[in-house]
Protein backbone atom coordinates (compact mmCIF):
# COMPACT_ATOMS: atom_id res chain seq x y z
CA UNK A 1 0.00 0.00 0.00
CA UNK A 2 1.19 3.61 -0.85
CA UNK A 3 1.17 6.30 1.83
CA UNK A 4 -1.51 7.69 0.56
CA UNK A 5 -3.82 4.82 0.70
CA UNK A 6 -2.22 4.50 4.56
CA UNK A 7 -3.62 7.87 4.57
CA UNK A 8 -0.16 9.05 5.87
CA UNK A 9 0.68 11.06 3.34
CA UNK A 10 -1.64 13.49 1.11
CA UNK A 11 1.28 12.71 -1.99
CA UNK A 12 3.22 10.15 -3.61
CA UNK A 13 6.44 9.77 -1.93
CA UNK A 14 9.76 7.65 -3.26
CA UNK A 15 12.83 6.57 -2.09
CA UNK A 16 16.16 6.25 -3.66
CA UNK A 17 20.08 6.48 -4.20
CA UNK A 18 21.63 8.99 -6.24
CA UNK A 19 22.38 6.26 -9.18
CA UNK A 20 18.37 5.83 -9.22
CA UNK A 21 17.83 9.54 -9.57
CA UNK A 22 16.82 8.97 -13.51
CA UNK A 23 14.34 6.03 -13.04
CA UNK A 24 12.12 9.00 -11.18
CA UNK A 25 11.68 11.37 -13.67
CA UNK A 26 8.64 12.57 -14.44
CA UNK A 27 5.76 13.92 -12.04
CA UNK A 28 8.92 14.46 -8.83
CA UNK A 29 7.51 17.84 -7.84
CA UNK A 30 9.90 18.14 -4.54
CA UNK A 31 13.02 16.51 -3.95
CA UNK A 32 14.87 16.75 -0.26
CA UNK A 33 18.72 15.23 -0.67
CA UNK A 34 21.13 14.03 1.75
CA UNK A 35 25.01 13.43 0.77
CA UNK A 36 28.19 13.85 2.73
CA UNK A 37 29.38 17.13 3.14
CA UNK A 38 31.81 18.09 -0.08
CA UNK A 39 30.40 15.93 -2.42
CA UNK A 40 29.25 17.43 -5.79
CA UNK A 41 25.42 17.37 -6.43
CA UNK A 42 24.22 14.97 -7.89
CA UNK A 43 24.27 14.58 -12.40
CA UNK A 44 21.14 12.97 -11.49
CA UNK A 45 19.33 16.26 -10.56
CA UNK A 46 19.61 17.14 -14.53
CA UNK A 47 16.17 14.27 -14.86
CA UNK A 48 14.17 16.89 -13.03
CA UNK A 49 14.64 20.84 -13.84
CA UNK A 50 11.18 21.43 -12.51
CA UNK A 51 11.16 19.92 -8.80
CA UNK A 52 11.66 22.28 -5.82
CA UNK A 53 15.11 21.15 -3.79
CA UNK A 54 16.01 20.90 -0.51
CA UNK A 55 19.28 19.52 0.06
CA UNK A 56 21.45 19.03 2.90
CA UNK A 57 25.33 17.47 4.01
CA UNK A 58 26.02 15.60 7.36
CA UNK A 59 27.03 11.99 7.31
CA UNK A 60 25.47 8.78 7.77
CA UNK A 61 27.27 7.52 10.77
CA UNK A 62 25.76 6.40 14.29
CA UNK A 63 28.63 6.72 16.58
CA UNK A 64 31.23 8.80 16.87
CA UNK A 65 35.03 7.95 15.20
CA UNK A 66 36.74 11.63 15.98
CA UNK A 67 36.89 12.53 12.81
CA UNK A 68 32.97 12.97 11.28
CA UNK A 69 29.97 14.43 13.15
CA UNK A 70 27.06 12.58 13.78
CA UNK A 71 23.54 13.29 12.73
CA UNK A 72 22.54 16.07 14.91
CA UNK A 73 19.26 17.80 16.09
CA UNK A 74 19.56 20.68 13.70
CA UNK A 75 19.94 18.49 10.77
CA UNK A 76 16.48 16.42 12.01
CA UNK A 77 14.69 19.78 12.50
CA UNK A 78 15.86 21.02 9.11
CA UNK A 79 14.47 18.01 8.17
CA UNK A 80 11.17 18.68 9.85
CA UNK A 81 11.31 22.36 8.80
CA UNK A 82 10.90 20.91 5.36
CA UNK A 83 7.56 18.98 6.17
CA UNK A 84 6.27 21.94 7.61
CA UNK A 85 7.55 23.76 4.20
CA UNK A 86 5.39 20.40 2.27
CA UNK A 87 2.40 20.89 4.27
CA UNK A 88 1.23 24.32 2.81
CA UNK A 89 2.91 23.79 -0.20
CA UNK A 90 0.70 21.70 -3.70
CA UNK A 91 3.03 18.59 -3.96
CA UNK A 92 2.33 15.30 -6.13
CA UNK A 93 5.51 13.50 -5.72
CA UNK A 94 8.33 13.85 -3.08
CA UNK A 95 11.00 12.06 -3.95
CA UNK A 96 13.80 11.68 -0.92
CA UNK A 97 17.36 10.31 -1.86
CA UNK A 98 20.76 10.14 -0.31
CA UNK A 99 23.97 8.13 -1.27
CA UNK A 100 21.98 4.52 -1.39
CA UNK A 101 18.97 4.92 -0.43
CA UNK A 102 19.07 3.07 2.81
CA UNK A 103 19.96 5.10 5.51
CA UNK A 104 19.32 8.68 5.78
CA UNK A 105 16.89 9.10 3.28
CA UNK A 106 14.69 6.62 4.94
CA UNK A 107 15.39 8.00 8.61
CA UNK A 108 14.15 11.66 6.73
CA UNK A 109 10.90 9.91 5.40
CA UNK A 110 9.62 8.21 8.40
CA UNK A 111 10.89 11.63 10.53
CA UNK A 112 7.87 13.38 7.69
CA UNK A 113 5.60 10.56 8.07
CA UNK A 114 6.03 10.69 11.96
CA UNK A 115 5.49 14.42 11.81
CA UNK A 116 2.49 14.12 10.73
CA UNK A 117 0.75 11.07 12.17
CA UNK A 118 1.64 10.63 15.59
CA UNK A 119 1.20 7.42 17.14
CA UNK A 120 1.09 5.27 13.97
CA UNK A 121 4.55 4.25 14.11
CA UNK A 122 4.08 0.70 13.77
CA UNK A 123 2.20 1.96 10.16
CA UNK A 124 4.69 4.40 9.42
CA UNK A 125 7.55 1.61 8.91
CA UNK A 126 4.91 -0.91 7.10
CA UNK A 127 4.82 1.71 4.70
CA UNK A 128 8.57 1.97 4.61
CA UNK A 129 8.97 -1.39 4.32
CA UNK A 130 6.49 -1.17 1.09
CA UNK A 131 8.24 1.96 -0.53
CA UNK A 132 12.11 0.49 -0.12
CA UNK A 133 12.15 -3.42 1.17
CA UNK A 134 15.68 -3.13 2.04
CA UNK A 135 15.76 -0.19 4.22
CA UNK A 136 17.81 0.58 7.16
CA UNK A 137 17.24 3.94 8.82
CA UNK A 138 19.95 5.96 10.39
CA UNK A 139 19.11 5.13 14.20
CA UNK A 140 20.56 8.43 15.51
CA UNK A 141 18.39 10.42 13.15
CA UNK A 142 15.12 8.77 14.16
CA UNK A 143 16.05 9.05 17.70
CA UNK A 144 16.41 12.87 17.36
CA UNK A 145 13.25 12.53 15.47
CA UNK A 146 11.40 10.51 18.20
CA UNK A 147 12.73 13.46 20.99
CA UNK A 148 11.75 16.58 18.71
CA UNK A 149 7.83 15.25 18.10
CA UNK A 150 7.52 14.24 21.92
CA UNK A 151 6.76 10.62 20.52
CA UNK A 152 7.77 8.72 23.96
CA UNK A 153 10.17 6.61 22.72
CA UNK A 154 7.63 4.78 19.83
CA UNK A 155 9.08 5.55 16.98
CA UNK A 156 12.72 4.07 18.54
CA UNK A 157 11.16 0.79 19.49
CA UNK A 158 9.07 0.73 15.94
CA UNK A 159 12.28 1.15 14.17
CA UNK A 160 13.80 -2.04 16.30
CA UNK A 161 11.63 -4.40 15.60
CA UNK A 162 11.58 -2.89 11.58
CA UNK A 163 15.69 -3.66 11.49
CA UNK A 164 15.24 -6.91 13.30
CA UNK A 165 12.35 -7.87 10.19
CA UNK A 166 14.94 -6.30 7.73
CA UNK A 167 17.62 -8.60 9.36
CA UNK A 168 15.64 -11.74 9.44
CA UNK A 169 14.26 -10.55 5.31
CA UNK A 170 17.34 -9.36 3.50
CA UNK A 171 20.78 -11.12 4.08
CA UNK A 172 22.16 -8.81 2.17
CA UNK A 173 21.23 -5.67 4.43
CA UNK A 174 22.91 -8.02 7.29
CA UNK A 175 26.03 -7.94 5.19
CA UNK A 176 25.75 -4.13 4.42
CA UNK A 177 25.11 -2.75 7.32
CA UNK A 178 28.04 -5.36 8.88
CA UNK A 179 30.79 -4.02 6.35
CA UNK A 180 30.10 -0.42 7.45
CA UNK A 181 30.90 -1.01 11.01
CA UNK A 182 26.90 -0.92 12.03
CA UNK A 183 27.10 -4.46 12.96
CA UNK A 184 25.44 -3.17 16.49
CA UNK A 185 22.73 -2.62 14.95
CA UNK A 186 21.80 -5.94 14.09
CA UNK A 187 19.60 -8.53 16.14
CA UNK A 188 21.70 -10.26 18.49
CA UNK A 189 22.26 -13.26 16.77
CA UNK A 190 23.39 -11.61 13.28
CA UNK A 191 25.46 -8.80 15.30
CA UNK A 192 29.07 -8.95 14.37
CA UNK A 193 31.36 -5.92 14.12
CA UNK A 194 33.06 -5.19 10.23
CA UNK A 195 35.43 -2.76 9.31
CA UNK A 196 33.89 0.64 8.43
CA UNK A 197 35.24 2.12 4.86
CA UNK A 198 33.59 5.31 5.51
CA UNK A 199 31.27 4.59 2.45
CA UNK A 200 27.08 6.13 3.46
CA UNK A 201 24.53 3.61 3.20
């Protein structure tokens, strides 16, 4: 089901990674990005002159190495700002992207989704699960998220039982989210630690 048959969402809504960015044009009307800070935009962004942009840099880690910042609150409320931005605003098709597609991009769409339907978590990552099967959401970002809309802690325990379903699901994600040093973040009996090559999810 879309989120707009969840009644979540009054507009289409999609997922991706900056490769993807060209399998999307056509009726995108807003786009919010998410890359590392530095990195060029995105050749991508060429597939659709019309959409309004809102783009922003921080990284996709969830723990501190001493060298890159995590997430932080102003980067969530930015975030946030932007669905406030959506909600008086005539949009069709919001289409959310950073590096992969996994991570931050999917942390930004349940933070809109979230904003706007408290207490539906549990619906809010069916949805997710429907829009991008292999997601992973950037747990630091939906923790800020969870804080800033007064949720109680829901939207953290929805999002732990949606990476334990993704673990169990997609062996794949398991080896992903391993080889960037997320390994934590798995279910106990997938956890192992990789080594962390600084490449976004």
């Amino acid at each position: 089901m879309s989120v707009v048959e969840r009644g979540l969402l009054p507009f289409r809504l999609s997922i991706c990674g900056i490769a993807e960015l060209e399998q999307f044009a056509g009726d995108v009307t807003h786009i919010l990005g998410i890359l590392d800070p530095g990195t060029p935009q995105p050749d991508g962004y060429v597939h659709h002159p019309q959409a309004l942009r809102d783009e922003f840099r921080f990284y996709d880690i969830v723990a501190d190495d001493g060298s890159r910042t995590m997430p932080t609150e102003a980067d969530v409320a930015a975030i946030l700002k932007v669905g406030e931005k959506l909600a008086a605003q005539p949009v069709r098709h919001l289409l959310v992207h950073c590096f992969a597609g996994v991570s931050r991009s999917t942390a930004s769409a349940v933070a809109l989704m979230a904003q706007r339907n408290p207490g539906r978590a549990a619906d809010i990552f069916a949805a997710l699960g429907d829009i991008r099967p292999r997601a992973w959401p950037n747990t630091v970002m939906i923790g800020h998220a969870d804080r800033m809309l007064g949720l109680g802690g829901t939207l953290v325990e929805a999002l732990r039982l949606h990476h334990i379903a993704t673990a169990h699901r997609y062996p794949e994600v398991r080896t992903l989210i391993s080889s960037v040093g997320r390994g934590h973040e798995l279910p106990a009996e997938y956890a192992a630690e990789g080594p962390d090559p600084h490449e976004p999810v």
